[in-house]
C-alpha atoms as a PDB file:
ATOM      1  CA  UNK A   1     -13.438  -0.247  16.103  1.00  0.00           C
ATOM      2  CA  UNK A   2     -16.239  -1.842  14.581  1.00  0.00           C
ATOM      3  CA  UNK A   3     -16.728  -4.609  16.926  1.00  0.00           C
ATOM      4  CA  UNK A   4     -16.849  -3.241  20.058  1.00  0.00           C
ATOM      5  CA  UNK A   5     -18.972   0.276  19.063  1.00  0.00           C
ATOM      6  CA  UNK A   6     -21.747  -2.078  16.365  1.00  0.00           C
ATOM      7  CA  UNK A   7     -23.728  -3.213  19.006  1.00  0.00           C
ATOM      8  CA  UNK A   8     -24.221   0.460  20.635  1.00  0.00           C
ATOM      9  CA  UNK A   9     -24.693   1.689  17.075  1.00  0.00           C
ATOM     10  CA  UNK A  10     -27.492  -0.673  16.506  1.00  0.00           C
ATOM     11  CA  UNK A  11     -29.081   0.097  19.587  1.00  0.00           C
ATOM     12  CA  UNK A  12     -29.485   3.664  19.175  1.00  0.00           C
ATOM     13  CA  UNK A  13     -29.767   4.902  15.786  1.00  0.00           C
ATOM     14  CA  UNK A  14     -31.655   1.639  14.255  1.00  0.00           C
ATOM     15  CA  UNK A  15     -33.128   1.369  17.959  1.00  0.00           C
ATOM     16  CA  UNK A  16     -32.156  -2.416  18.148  1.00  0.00           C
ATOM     17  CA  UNK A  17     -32.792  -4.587  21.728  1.00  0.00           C
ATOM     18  CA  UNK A  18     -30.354  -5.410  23.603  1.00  0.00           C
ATOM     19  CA  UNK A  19     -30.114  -8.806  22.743  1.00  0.00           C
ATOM     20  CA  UNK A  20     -30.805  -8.629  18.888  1.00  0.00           C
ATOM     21  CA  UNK A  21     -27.960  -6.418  18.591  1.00  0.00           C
ATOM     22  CA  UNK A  22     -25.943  -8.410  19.821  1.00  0.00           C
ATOM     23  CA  UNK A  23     -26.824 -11.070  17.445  1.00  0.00           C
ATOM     24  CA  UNK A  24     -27.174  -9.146  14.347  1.00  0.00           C
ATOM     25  CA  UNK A  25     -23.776  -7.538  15.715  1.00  0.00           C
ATOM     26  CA  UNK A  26     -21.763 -10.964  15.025  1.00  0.00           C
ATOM     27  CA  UNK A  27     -22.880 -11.579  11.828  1.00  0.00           C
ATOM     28  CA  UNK A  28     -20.676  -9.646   9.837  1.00  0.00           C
ATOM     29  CA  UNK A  29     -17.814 -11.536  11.314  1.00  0.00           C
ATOM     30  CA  UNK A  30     -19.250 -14.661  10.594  1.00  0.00           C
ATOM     31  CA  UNK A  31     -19.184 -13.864   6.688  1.00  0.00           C
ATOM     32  CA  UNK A  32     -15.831 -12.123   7.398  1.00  0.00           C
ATOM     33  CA  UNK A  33     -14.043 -15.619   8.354  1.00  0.00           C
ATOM     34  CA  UNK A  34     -15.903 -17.326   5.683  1.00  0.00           C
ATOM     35  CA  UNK A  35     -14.645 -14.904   3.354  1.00  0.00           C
ATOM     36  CA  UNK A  36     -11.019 -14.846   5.013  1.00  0.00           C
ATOM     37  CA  UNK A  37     -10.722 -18.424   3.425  1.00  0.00           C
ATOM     38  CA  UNK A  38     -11.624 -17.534   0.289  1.00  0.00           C
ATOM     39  CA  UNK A  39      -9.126 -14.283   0.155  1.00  0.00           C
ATOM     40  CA  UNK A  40      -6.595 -16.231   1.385  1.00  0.00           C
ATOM     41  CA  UNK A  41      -7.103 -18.859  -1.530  1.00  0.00           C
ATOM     42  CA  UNK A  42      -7.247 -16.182  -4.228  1.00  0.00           C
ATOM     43  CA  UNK A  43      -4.069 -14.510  -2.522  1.00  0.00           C
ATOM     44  CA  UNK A  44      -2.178 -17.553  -3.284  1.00  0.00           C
ATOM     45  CA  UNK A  45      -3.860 -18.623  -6.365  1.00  0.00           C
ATOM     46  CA  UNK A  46      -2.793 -15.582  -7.730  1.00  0.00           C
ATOM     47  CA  UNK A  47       0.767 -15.654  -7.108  1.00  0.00           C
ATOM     48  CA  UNK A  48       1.169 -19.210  -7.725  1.00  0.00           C
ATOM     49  CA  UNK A  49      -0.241 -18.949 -11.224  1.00  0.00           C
ATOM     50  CA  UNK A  50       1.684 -15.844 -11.929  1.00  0.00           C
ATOM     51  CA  UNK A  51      -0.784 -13.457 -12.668  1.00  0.00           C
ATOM     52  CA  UNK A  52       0.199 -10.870  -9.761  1.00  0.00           C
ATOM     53  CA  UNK A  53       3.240 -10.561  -8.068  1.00  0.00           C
ATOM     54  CA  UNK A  54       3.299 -10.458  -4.232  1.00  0.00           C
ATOM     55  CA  UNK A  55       3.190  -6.561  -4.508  1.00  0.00           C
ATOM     56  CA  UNK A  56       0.473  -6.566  -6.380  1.00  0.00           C
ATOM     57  CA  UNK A  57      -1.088  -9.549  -4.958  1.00  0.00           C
ATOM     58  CA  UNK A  58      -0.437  -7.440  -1.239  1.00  0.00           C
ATOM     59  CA  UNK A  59      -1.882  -4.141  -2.605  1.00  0.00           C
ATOM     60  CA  UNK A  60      -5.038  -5.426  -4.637  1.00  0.00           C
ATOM     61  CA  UNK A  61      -6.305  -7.203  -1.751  1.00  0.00           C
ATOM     62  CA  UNK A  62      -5.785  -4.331   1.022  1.00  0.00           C
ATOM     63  CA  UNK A  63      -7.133  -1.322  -1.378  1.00  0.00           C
ATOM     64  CA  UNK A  64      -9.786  -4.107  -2.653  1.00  0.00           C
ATOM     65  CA  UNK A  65     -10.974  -4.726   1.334  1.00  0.00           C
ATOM     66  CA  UNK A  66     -10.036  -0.424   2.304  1.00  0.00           C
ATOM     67  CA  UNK A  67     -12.092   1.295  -1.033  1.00  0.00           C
ATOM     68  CA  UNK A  68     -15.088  -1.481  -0.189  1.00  0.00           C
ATOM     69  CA  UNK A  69     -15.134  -0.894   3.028  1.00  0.00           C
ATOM     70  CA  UNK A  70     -15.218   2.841   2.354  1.00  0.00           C
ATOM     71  CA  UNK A  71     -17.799   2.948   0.044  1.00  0.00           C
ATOM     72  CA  UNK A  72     -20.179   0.768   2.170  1.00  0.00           C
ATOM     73  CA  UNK A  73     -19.892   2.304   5.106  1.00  0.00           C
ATOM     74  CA  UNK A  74     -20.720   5.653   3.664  1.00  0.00           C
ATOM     75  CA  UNK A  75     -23.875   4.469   1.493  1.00  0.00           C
ATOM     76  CA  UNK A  76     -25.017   2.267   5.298  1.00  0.00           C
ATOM     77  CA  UNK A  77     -24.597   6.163   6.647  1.00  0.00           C
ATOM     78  CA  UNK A  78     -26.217   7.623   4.307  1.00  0.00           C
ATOM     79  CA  UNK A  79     -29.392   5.368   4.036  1.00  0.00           C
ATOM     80  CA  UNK A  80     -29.737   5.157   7.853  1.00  0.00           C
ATOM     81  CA  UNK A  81     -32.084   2.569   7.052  1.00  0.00           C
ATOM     82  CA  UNK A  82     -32.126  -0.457   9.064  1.00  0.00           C
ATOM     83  CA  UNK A  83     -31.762  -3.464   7.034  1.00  0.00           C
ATOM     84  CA  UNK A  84     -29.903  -1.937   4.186  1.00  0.00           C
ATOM     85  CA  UNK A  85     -27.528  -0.211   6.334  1.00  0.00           C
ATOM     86  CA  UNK A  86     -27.019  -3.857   8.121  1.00  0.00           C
ATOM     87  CA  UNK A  87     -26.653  -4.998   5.078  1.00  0.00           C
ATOM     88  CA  UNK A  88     -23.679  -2.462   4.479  1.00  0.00           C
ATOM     89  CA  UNK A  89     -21.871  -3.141   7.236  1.00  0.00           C
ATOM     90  CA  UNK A  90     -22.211  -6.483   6.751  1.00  0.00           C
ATOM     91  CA  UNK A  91     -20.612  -6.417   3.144  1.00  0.00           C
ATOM     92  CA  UNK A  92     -18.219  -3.735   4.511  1.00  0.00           C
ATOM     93  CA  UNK A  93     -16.735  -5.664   7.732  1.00  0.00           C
ATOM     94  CA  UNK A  94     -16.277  -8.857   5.312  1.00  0.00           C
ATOM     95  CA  UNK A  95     -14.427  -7.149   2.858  1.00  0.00           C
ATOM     96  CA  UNK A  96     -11.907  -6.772   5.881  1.00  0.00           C
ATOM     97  CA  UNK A  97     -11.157 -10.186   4.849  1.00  0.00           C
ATOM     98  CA  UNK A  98      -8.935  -8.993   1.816  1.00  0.00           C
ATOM     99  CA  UNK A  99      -7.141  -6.745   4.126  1.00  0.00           C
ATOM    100  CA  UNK A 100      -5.967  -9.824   6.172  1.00  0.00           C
ATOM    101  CA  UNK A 101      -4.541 -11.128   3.251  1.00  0.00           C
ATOM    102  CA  UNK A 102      -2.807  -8.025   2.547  1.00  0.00           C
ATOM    103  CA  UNK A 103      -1.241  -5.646   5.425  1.00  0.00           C
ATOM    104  CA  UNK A 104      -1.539  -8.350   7.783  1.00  0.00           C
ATOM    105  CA  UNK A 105       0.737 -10.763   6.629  1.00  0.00           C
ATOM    106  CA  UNK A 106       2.762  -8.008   4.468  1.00  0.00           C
ATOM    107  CA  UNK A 107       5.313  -8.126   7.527  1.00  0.00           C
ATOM    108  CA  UNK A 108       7.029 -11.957   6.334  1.00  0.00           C
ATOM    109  CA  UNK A 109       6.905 -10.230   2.527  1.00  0.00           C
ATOM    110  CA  UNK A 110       9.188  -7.153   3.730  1.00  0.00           C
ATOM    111  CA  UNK A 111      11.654  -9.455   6.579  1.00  0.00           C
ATOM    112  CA  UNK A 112      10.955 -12.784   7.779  1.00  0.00           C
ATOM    113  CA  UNK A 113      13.280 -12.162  10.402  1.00  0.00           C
ATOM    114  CA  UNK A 114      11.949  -8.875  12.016  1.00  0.00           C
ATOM    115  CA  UNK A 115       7.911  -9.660  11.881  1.00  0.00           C
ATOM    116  CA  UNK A 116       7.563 -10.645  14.775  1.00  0.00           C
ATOM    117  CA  UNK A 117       8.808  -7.254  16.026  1.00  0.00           C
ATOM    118  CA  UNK A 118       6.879  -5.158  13.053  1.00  0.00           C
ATOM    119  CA  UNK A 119       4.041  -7.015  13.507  1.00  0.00           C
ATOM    120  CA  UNK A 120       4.073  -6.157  17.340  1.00  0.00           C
ATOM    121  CA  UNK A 121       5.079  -2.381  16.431  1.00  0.00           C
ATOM    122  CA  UNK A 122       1.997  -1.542  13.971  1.00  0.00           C
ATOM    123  CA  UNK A 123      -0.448  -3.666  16.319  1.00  0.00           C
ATOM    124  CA  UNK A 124       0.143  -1.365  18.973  1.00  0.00           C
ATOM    125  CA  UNK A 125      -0.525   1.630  16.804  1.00  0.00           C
ATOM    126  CA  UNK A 126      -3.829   0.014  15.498  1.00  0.00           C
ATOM    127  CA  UNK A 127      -4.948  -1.089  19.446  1.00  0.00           C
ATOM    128  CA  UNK A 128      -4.286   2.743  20.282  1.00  0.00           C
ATOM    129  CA  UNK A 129      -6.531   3.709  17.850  1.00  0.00           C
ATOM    130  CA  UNK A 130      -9.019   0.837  18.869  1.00  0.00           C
ATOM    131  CA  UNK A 131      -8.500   2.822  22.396  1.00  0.00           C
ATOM    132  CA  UNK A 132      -9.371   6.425  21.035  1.00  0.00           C
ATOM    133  CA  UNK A 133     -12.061   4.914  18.700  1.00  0.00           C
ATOM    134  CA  UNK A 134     -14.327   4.425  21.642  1.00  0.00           C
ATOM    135  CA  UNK A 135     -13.599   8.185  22.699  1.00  0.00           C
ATOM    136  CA  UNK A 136     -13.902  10.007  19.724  1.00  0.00           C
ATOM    137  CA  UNK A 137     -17.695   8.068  18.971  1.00  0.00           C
ATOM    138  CA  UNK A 138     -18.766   9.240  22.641  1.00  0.00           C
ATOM    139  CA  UNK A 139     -17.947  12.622  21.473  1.00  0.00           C
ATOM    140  CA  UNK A 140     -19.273  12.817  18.195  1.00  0.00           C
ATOM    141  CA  UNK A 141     -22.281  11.422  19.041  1.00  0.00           C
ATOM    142  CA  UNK A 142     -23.270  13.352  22.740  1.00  0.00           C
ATOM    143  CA  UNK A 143     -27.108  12.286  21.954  1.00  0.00           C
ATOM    144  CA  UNK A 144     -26.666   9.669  20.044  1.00  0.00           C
ATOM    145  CA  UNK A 145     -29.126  10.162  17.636  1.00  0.00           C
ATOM    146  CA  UNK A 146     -29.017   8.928  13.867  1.00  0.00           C
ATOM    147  CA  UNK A 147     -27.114  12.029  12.134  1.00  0.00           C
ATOM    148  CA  UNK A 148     -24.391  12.097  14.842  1.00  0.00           C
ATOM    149  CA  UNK A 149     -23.512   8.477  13.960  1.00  0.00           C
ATOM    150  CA  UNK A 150     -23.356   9.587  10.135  1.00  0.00           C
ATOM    151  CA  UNK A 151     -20.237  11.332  11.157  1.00  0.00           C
ATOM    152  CA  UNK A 152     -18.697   8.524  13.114  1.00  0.00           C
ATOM    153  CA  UNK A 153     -19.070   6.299  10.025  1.00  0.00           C
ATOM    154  CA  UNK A 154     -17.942   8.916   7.873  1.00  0.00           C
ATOM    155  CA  UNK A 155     -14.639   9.667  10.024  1.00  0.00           C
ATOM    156  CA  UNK A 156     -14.324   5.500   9.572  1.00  0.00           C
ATOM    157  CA  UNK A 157     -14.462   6.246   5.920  1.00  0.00           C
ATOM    158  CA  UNK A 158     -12.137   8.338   5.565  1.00  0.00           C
ATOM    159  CA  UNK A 159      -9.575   6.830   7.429  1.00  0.00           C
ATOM    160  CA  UNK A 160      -9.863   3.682   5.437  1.00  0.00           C
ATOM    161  CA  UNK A 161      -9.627   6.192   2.254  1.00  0.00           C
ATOM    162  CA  UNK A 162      -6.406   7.450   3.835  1.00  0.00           C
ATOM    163  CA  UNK A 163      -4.854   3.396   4.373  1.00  0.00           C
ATOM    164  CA  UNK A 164      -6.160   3.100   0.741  1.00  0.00           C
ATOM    165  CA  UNK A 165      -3.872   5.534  -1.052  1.00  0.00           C
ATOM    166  CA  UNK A 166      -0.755   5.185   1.868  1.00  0.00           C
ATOM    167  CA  UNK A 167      -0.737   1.928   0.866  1.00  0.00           C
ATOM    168  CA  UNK A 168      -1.828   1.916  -2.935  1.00  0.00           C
ATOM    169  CA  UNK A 169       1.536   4.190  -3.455  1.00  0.00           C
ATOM    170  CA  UNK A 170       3.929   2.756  -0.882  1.00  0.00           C
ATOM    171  CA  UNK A 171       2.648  -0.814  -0.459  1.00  0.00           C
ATOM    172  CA  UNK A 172       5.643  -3.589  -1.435  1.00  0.00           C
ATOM    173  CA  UNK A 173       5.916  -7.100  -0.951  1.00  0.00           C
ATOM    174  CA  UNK A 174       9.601  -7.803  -1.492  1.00  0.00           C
ATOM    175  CA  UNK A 175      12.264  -8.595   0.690  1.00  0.00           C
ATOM    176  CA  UNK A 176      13.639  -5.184   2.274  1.00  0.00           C
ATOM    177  CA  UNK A 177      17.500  -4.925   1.464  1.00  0.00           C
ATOM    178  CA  UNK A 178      17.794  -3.799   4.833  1.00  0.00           C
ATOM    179  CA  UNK A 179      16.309  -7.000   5.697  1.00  0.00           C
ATOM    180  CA  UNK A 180      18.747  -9.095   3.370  1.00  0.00           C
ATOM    181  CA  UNK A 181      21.750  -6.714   4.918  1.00  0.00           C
ATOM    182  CA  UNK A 182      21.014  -7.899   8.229  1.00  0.00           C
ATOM    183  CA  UNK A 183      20.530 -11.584   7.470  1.00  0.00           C
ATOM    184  CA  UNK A 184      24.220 -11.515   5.924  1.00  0.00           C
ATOM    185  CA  UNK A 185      25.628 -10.076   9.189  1.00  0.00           C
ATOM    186  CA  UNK A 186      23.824 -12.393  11.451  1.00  0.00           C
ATOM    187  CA  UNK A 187      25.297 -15.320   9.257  1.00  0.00           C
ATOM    188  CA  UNK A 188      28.993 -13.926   8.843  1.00  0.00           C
ATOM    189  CA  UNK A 189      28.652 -13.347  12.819  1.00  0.00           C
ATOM    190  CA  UNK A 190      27.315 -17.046  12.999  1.00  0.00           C
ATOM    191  CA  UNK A 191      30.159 -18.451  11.157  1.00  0.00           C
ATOM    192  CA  UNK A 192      33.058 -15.974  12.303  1.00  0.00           C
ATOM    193  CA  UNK A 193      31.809 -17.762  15.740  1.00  0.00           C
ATOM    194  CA  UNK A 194      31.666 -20.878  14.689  1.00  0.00           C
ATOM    195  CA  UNK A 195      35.718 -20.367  13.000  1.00  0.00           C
ATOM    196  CA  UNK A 196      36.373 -19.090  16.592  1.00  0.00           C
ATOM    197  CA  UNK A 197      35.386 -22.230  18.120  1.00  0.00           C
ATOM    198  CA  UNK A 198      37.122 -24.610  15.917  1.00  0.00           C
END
């Protein structure tokens, strides 16, 4: 989890204060909800002009924000450099903006009904992971030096590689028949009950 281990990152492998960690620390999020307004725009532009479908519109924008955030995280390893690796994680952490656009509102696309629940489900797997993310830096990184936080981005890379193609391949944005199966029994129930109480 990016915003809770930046600050620490900043601190010891670009050897950041404190304080100006903490700063430098919130600016990616600042361009992130800028951006969130524009990927939301484009999201519907898109769809409303026809030129992607919802699928399409769903899994552009999430392997858009995943393969970007990939790729810039890596090269902000790699340089270890301290203001062009801020200025990779910057770029990286606002291209999290398309994924918003994507996966997280993907849940209405599949069952309006149920995404409440789904939504709940998959933000409880992604908070556990936010839990072990914490963990897994402390032990890749036992002195935290430069090169042990190369692998923590790296790991971070490759997970977002992993979302990419799960979701490139088995992304959808229309209505789930099971969805549409259960919406016809909740309104034959409705009515059966309402025939009942006539």
């Amino acid at each position: 989890n990016m915003l809770t281990l930046l600050p620490t990152f900043l601190k010891d492998a670009l050897h950041f204060e404190t304080q100006s960690s903490g700063i430098i620390a919130a600016l990616p999020y600042l361009t992130m909800s800028i951006m969130l307004g524009v990927a939301g725009y484009l999201a519907d532009w898109f769809q409303i002009k026809g030129i992607m479908t919802t699928t399409q519109v769903r899994r552009n924008f999430n392997c858009l924000s995943f393969i970007s955030q990939a790729v810039f995280l890596t090269t902000g390893a790699i340089l270890l450099d301290t203001i062009p690796t801020i200025i990779c994680i910057t770029i990286a952490i606002t291209m999290g903006a398309f994924a918003l656009t994507g996966y997280a509102v993907n849940h209405l696309d599949l069952s309006p009904k149920s995404a409440g629940v789904m939504m709940g489900l998959s933000n409880s797997f992604g908070t556990a992971a936010g839990i072990g993310s914490p963990i897994l830096t402390g032990y890749l990184t036992p002195n935290k030096t430069g090169e042990e936080w190369k692998m923590v981005f790296y790991v971070a890379s490759a997970i977002h590689m992993v979302g990419f193609v799960v979701y490139w391949f088995w992304a959808s944005g229309e209505l789930q028949p099971w969805s549409i199966e259960m919406q016809e029994r909740r309104t034959r129930e409705r009515k059966g009950y309402e025939n009942k109480a006539s």
